[in-house]
N, C-alpha and C. Protein backbone atom coordinates (compact mmCIF):
# COMPACT_ATOMS: atom_id res chain seq x y z
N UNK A 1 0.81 -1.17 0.00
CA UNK A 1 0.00 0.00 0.00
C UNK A 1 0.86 1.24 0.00
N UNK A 2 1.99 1.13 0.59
CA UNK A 2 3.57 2.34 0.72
C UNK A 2 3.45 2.76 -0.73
N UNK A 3 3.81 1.35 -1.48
CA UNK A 3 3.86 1.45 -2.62
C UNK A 3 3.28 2.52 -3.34
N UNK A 4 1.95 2.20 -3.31
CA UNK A 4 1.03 2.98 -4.40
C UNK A 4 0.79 4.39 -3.80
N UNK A 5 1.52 4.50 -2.66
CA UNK A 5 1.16 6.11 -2.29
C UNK A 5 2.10 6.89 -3.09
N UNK A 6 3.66 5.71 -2.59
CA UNK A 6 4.82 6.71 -3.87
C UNK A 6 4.33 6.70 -5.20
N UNK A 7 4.06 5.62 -5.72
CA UNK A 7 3.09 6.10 -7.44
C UNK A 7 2.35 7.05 -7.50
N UNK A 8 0.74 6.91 -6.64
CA UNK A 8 0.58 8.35 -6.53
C UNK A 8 0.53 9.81 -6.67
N UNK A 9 1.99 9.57 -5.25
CA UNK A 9 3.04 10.77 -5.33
C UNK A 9 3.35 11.17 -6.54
N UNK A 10 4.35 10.42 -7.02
CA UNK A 10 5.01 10.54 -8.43
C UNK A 10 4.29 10.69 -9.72
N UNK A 11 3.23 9.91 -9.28
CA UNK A 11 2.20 10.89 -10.91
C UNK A 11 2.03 11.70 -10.56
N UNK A 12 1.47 12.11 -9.25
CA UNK A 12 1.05 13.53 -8.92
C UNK A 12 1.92 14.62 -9.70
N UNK A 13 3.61 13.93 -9.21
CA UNK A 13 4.70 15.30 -9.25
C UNK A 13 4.39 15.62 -10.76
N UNK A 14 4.11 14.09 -11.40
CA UNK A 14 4.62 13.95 -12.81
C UNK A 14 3.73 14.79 -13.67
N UNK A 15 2.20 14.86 -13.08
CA UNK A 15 1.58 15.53 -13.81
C UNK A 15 1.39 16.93 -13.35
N UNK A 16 1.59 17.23 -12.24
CA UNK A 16 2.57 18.67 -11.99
C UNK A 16 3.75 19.25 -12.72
N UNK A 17 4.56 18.33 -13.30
CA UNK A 17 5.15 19.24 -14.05
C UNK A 17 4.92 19.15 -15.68
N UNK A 18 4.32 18.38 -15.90
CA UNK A 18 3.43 18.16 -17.19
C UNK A 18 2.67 19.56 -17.50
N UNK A 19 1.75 19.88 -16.43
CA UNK A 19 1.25 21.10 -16.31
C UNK A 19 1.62 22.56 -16.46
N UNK A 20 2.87 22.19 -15.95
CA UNK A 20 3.50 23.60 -15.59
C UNK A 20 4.20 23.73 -16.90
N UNK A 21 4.57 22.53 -17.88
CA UNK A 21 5.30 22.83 -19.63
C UNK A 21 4.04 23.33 -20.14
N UNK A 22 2.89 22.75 -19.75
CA UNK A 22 1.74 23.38 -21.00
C UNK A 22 1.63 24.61 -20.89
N UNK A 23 1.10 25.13 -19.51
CA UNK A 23 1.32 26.36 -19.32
C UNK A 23 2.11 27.17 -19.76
N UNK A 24 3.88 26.95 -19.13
CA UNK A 24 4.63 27.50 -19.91
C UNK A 24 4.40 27.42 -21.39
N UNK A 25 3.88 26.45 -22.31
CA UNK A 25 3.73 26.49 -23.73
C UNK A 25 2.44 27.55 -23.75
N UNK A 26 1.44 27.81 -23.23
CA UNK A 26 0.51 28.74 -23.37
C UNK A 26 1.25 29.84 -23.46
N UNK A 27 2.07 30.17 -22.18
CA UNK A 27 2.04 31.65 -22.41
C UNK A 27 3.10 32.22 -23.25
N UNK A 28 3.80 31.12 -23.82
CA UNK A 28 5.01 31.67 -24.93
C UNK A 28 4.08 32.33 -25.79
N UNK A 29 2.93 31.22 -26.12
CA UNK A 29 1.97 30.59 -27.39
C UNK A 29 1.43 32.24 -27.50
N UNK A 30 0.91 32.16 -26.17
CA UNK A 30 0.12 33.99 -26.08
C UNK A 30 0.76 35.43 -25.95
N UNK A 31 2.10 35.09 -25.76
CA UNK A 31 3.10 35.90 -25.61
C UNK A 31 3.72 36.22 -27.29
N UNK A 32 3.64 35.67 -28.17
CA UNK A 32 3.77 35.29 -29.45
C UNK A 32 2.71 35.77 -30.03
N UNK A 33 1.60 35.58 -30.19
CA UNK A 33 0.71 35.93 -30.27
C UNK A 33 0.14 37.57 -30.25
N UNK A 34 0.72 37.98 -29.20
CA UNK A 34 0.33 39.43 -28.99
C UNK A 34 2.09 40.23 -29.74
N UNK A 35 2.92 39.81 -30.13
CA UNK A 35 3.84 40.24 -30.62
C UNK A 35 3.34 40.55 -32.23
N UNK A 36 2.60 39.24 -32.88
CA UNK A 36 2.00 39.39 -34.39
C UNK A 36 0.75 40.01 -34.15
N UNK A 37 0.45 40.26 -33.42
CA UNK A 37 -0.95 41.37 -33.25
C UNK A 37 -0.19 42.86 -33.63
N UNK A 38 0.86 43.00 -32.44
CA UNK A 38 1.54 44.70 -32.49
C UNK A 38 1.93 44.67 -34.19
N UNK A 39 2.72 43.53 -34.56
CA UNK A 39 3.29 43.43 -35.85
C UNK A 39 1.84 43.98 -36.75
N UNK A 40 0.69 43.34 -37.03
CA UNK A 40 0.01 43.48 -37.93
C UNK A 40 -0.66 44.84 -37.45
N UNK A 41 -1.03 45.42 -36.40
CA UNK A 41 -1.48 46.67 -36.25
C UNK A 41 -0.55 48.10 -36.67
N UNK A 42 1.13 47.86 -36.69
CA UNK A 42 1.76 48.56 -37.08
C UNK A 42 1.75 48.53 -38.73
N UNK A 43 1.77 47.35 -38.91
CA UNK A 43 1.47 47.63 -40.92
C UNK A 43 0.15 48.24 -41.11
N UNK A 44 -0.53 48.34 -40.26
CA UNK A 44 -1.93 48.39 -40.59
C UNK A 44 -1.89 50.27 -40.81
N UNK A 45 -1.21 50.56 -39.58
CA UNK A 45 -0.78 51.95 -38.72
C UNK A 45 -0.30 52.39 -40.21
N UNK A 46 1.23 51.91 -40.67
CA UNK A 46 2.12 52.34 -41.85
C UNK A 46 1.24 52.54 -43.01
N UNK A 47 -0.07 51.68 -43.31
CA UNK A 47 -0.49 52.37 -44.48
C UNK A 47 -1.59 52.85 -44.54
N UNK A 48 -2.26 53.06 -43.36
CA UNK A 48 -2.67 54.33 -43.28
C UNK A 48 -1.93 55.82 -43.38
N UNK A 49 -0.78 55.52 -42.91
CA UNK A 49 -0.27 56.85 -42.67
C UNK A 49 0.13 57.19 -44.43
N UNK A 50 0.19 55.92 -45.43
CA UNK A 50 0.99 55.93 -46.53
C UNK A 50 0.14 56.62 -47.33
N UNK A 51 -1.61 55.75 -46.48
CA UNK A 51 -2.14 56.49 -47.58
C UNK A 51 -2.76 58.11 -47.34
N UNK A 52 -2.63 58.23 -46.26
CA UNK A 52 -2.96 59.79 -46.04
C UNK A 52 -1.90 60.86 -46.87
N UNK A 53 -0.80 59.95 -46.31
CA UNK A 53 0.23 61.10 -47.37
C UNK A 53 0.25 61.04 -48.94
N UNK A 54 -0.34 59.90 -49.37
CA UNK A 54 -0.48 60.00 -51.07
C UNK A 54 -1.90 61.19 -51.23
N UNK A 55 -2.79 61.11 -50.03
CA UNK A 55 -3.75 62.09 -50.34
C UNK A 55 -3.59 63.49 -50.27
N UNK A 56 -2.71 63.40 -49.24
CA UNK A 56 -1.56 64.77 -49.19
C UNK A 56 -1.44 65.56 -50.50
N UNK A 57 -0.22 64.57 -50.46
CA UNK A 57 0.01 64.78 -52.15
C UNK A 57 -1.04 65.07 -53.56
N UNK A 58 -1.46 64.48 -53.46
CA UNK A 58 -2.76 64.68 -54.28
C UNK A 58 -3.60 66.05 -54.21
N UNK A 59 -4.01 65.85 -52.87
CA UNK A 59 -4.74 67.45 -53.31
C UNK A 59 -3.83 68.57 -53.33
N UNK A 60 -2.13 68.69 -52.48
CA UNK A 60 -1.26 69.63 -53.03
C UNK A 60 -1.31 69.67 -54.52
N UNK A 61 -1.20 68.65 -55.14
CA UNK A 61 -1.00 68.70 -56.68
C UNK A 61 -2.17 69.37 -57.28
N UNK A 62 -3.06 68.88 -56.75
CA UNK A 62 -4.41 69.30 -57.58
C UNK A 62 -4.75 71.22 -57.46
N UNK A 63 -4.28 71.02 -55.91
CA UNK A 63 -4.54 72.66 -55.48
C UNK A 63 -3.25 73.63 -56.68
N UNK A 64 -2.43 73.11 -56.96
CA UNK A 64 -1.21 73.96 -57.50
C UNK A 64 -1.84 73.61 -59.01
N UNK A 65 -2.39 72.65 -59.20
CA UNK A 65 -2.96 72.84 -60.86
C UNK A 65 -4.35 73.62 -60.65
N UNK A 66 -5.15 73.96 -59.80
CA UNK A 66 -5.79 74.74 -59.51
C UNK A 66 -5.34 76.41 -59.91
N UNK A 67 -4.28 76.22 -59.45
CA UNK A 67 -3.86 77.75 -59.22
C UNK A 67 -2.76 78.32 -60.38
N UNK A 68 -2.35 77.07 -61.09
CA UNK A 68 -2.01 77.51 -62.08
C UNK A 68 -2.93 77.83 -63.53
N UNK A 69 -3.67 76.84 -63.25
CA UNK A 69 -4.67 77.49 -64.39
C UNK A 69 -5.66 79.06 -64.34
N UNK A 70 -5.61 79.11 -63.15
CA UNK A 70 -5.61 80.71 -62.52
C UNK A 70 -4.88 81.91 -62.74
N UNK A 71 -4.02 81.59 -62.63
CA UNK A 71 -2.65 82.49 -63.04
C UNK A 71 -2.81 82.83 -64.77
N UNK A 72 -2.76 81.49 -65.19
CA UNK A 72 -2.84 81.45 -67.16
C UNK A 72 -3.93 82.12 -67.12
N UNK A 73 -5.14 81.94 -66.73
CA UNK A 73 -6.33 83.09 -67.07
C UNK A 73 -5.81 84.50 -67.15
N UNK A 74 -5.79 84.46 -65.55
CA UNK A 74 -5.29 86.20 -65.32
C UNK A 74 -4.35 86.34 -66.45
N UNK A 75 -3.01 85.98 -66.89
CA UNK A 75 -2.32 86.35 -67.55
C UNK A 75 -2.73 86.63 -69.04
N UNK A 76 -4.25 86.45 -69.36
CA UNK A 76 -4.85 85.92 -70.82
C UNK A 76 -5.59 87.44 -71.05
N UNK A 77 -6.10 88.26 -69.76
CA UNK A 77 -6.71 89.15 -69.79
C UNK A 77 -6.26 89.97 -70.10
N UNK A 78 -4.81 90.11 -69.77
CA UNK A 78 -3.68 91.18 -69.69
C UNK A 78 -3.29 91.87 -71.35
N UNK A 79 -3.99 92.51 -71.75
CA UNK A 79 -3.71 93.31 -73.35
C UNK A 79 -2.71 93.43 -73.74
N UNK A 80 -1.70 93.05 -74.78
CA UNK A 80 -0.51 93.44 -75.27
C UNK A 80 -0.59 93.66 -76.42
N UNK A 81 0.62 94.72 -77.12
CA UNK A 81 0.68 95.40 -78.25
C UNK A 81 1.57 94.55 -79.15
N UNK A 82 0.71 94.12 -80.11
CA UNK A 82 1.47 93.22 -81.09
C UNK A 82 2.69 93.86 -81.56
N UNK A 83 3.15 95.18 -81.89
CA UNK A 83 4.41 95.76 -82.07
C UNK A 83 5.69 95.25 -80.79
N UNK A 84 4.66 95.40 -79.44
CA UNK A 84 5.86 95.11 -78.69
C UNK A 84 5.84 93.73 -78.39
N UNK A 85 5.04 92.70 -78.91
CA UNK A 85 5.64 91.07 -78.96
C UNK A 85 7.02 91.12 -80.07
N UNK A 86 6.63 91.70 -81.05
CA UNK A 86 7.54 91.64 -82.25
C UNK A 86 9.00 92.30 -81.75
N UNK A 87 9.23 93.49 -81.08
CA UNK A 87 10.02 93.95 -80.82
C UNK A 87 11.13 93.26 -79.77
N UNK A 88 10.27 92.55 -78.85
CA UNK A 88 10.81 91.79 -78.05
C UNK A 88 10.99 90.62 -78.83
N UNK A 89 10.72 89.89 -79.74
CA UNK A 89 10.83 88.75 -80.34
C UNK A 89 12.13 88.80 -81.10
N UNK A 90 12.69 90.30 -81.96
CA UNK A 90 13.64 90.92 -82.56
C UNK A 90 14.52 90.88 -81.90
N UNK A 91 15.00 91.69 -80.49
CA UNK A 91 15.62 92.14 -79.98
C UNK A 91 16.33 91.11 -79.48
N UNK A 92 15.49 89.89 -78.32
CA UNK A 92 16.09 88.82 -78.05
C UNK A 92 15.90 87.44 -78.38
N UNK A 93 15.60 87.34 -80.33
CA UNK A 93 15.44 86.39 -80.35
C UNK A 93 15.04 85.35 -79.80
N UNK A 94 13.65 85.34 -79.54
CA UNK A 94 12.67 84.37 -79.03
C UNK A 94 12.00 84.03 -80.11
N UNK A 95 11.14 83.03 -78.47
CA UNK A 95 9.86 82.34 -80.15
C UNK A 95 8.64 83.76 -79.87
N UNK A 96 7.38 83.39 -80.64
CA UNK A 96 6.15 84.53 -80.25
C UNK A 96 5.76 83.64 -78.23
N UNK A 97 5.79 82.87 -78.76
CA UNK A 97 5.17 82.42 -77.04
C UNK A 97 5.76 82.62 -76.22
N UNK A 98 6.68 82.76 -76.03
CA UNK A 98 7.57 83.38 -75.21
C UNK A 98 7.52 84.79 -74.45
N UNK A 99 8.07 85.59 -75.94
CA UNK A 99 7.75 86.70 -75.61
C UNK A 99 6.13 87.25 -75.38
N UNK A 100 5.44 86.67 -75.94
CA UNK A 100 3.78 87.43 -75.27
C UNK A 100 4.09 86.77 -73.55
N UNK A 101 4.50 85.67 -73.30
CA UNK A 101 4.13 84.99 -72.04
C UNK A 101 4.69 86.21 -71.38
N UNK A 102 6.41 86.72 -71.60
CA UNK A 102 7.12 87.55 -70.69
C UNK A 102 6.23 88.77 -70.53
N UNK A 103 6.17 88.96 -71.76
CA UNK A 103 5.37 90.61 -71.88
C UNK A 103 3.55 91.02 -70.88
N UNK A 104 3.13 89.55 -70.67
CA UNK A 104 2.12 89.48 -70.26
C UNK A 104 2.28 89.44 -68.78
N UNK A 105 3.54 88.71 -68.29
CA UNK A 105 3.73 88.60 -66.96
C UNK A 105 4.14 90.25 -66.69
N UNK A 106 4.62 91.00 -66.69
CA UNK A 106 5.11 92.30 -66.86
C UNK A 106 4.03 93.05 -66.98
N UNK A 107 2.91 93.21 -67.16
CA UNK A 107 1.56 93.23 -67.46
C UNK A 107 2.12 94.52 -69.08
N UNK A 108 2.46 93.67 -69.49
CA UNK A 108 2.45 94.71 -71.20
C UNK A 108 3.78 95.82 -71.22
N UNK A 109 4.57 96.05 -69.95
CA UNK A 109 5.59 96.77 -69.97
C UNK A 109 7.08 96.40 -70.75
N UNK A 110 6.94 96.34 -71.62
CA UNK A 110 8.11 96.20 -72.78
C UNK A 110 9.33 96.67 -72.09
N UNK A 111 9.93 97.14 -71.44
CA UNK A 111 11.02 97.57 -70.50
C UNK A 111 11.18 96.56 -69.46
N UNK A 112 10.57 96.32 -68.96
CA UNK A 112 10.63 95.42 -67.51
C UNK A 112 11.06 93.59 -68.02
N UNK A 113 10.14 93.78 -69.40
CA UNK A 113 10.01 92.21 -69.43
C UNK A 113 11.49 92.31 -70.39
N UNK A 114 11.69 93.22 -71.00
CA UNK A 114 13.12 92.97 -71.90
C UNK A 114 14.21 92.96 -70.45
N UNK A 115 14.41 93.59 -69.85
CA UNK A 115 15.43 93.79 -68.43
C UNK A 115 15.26 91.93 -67.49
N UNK A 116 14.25 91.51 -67.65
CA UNK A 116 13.86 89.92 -67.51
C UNK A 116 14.36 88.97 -68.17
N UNK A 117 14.25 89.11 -69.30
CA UNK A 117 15.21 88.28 -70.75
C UNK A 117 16.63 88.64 -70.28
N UNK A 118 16.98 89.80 -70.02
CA UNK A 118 18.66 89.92 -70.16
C UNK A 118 19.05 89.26 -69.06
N UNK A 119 18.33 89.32 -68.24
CA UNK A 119 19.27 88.46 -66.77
C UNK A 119 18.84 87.13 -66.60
C-alpha cells in the first residue's frame, strides 16, 4: 500500500510538471501571439499613414494645378501690343510664345520684361 502512495506521489509530481510545460507552452503561445498582433497593427498603422500622405500629395497637386490654371487666365486678360511682342521677339530672339508669355507677366511693360530676358 507504501507502494502505491509513492506512485501516486510521483504521478502527482509527474503531472505537476506536465502542467506547468503546458502552461509554460501557453504563455510563450500567447506571448507570441500578442507580438504578431503589435506586428500586424503597425502595418496596418504604416499604411494608413501611406495612404494619407499619397492624399496629401494629391490634393497639393491638384490645389497647385488649380492655381495655375488661374494664373494662365489672369495672364490671358492682360492686353498686349502686337508691335511690342515683335520687338521683343527681334531684340532677343525668341519664339512669339515666349515673348507674349514675358510681356504678359510684366503686365504689357516692354522695359521690364526685356530687363527679364537679359538676366
Amino acid at each position: 500500500m507504501a507502494d502505491e502512495d509513492n506512485n501516486g506521489d510521483s504521478d502527482e509530481l509527474q503531472q505537476e510538471i506536465i502542467q506547468k510545460r503546458i502552461a509554460k507552452y501557453d504563455s510563450g503561445a500567447a506571448d507570441l501571439e500578442r507580438v504578431t498582433d503589435y506586428a500586424e497593427e503597425k502595418e496596418i498603422t504604416s499604411s494608413d499613414g501611406f495612404s494619407c500622405a499619397l492624399s496629401l500629395i494629391g490634393d497639393r497637386r491638384n490645389k497647385e494645378a488649380a492655381e495655375k490654371i488661374a494664373r494662365e487666365k489672369e495672364l490671358q486678360k492682360i492686353s498686349i501690343k502686337k508691335e511690342d511682342v515683335d520687338l521683343i521677339m527681334k531684340e532677343m530672339e525668341i519664339n512669339r510664345n515666349k515673348a507674349e508669355r514675358t510681356l504678359r507677366e510684366h503686365n504689357g511693360n516692354v522695359v521690364e520684361a526685356l530687363v527679364t530676358l537679359t538676366n
